[in-house]
N, C-alpha and C. Protein backbone atom coordinates (compact mmCIF):
# COMPACT_ATOMS: atom_id res chain seq x y z
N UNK A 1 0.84 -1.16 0.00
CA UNK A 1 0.00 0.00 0.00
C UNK A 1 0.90 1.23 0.00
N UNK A 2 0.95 2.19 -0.92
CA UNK A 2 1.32 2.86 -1.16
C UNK A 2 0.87 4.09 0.35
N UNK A 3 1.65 5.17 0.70
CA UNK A 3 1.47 5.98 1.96
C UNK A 3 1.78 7.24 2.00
N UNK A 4 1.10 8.44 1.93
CA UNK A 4 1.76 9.86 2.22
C UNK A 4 1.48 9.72 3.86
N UNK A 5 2.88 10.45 4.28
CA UNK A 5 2.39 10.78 6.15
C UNK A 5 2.61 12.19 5.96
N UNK A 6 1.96 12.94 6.38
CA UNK A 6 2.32 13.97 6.84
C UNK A 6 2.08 14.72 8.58
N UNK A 7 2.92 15.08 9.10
CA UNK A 7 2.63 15.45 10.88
C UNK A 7 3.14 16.93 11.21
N UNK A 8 2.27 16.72 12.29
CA UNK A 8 2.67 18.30 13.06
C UNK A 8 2.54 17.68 14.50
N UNK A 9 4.19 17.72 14.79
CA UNK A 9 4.28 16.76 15.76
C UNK A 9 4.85 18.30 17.08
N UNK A 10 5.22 18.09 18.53
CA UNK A 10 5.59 19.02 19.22
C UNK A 10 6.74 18.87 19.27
N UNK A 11 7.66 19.87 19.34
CA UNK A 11 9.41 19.93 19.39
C UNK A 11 9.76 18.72 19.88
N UNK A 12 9.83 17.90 21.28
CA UNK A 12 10.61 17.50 21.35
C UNK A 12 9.69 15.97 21.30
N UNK A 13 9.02 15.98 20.25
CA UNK A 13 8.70 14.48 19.63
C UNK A 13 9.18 14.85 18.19
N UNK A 14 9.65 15.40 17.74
CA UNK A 14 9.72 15.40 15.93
C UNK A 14 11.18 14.75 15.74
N UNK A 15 12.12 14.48 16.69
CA UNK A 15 13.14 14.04 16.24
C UNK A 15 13.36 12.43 16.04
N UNK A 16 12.20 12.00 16.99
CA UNK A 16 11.83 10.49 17.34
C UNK A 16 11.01 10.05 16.50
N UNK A 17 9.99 10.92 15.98
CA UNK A 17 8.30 10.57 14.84
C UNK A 17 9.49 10.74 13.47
N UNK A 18 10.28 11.48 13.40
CA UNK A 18 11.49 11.70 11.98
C UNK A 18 12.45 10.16 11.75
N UNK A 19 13.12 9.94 13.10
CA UNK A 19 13.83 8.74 13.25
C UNK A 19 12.97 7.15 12.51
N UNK A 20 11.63 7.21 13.24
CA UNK A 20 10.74 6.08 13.08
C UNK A 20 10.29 6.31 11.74
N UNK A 21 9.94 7.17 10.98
CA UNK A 21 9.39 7.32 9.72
C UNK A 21 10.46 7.03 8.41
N UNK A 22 12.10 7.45 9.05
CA UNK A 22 12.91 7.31 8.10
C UNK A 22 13.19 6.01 7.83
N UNK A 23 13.02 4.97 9.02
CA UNK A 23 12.91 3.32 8.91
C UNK A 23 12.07 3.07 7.98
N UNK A 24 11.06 3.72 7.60
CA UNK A 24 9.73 2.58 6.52
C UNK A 24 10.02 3.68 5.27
N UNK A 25 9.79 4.83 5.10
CA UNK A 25 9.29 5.42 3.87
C UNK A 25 10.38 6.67 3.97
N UNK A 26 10.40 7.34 2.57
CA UNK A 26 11.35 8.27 2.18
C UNK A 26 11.10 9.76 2.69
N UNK A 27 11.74 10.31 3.12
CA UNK A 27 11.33 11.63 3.40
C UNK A 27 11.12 13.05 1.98
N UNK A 28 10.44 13.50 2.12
CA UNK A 28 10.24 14.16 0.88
C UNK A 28 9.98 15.57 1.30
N UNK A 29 9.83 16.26 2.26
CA UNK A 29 9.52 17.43 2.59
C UNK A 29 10.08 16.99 4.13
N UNK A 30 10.05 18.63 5.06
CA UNK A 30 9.88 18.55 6.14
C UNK A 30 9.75 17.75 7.02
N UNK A 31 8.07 17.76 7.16
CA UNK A 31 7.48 16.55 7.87
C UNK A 31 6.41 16.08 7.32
N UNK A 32 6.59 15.64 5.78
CA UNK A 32 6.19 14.63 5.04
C UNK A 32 7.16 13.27 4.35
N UNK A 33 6.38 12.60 4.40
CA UNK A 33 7.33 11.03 4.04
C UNK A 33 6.46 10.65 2.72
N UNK A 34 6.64 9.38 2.55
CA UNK A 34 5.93 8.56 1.30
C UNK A 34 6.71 7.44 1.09
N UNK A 35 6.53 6.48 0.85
CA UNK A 35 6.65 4.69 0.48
C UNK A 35 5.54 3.78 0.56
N UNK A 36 6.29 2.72 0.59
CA UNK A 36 5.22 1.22 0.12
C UNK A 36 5.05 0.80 1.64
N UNK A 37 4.56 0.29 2.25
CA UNK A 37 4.35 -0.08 3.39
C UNK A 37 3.41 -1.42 3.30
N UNK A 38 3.67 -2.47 4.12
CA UNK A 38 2.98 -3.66 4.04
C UNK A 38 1.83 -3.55 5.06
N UNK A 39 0.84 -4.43 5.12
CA UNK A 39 -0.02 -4.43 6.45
C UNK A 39 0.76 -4.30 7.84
N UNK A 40 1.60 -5.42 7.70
CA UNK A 40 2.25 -5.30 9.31
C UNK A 40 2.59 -4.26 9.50
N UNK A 41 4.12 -3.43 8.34
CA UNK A 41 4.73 -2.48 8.79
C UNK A 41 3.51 -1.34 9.43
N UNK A 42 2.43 -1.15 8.45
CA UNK A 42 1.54 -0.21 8.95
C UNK A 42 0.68 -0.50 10.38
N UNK A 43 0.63 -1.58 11.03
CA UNK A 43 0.31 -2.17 12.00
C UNK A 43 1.55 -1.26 13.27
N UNK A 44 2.50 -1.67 13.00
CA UNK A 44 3.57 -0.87 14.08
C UNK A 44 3.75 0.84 14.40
């Protein structure tokens, strides 16, 4: 399944929600991502 995330997370969670997002999908903006993601991965 294909995935845009996009967040508006508070200062001192954006470095941790950035860390975890760069594991599954590509960063493309700021604090937007995008990739393929399976059921599970999207489960976690």
């Amino acid at each position: 399944m294909f995935v845009i995330l996009v967040y508006d997370a508070g200062e001192r969670r954006v470095q941790k929600f950035h860390r975890i997002c760069r594991r599954y999908l590509t960063w493309v903006q700021l604090s937007v991502f995008e990739g393929e993601l399976t059921g599970a991965q999207l489960e976690r």
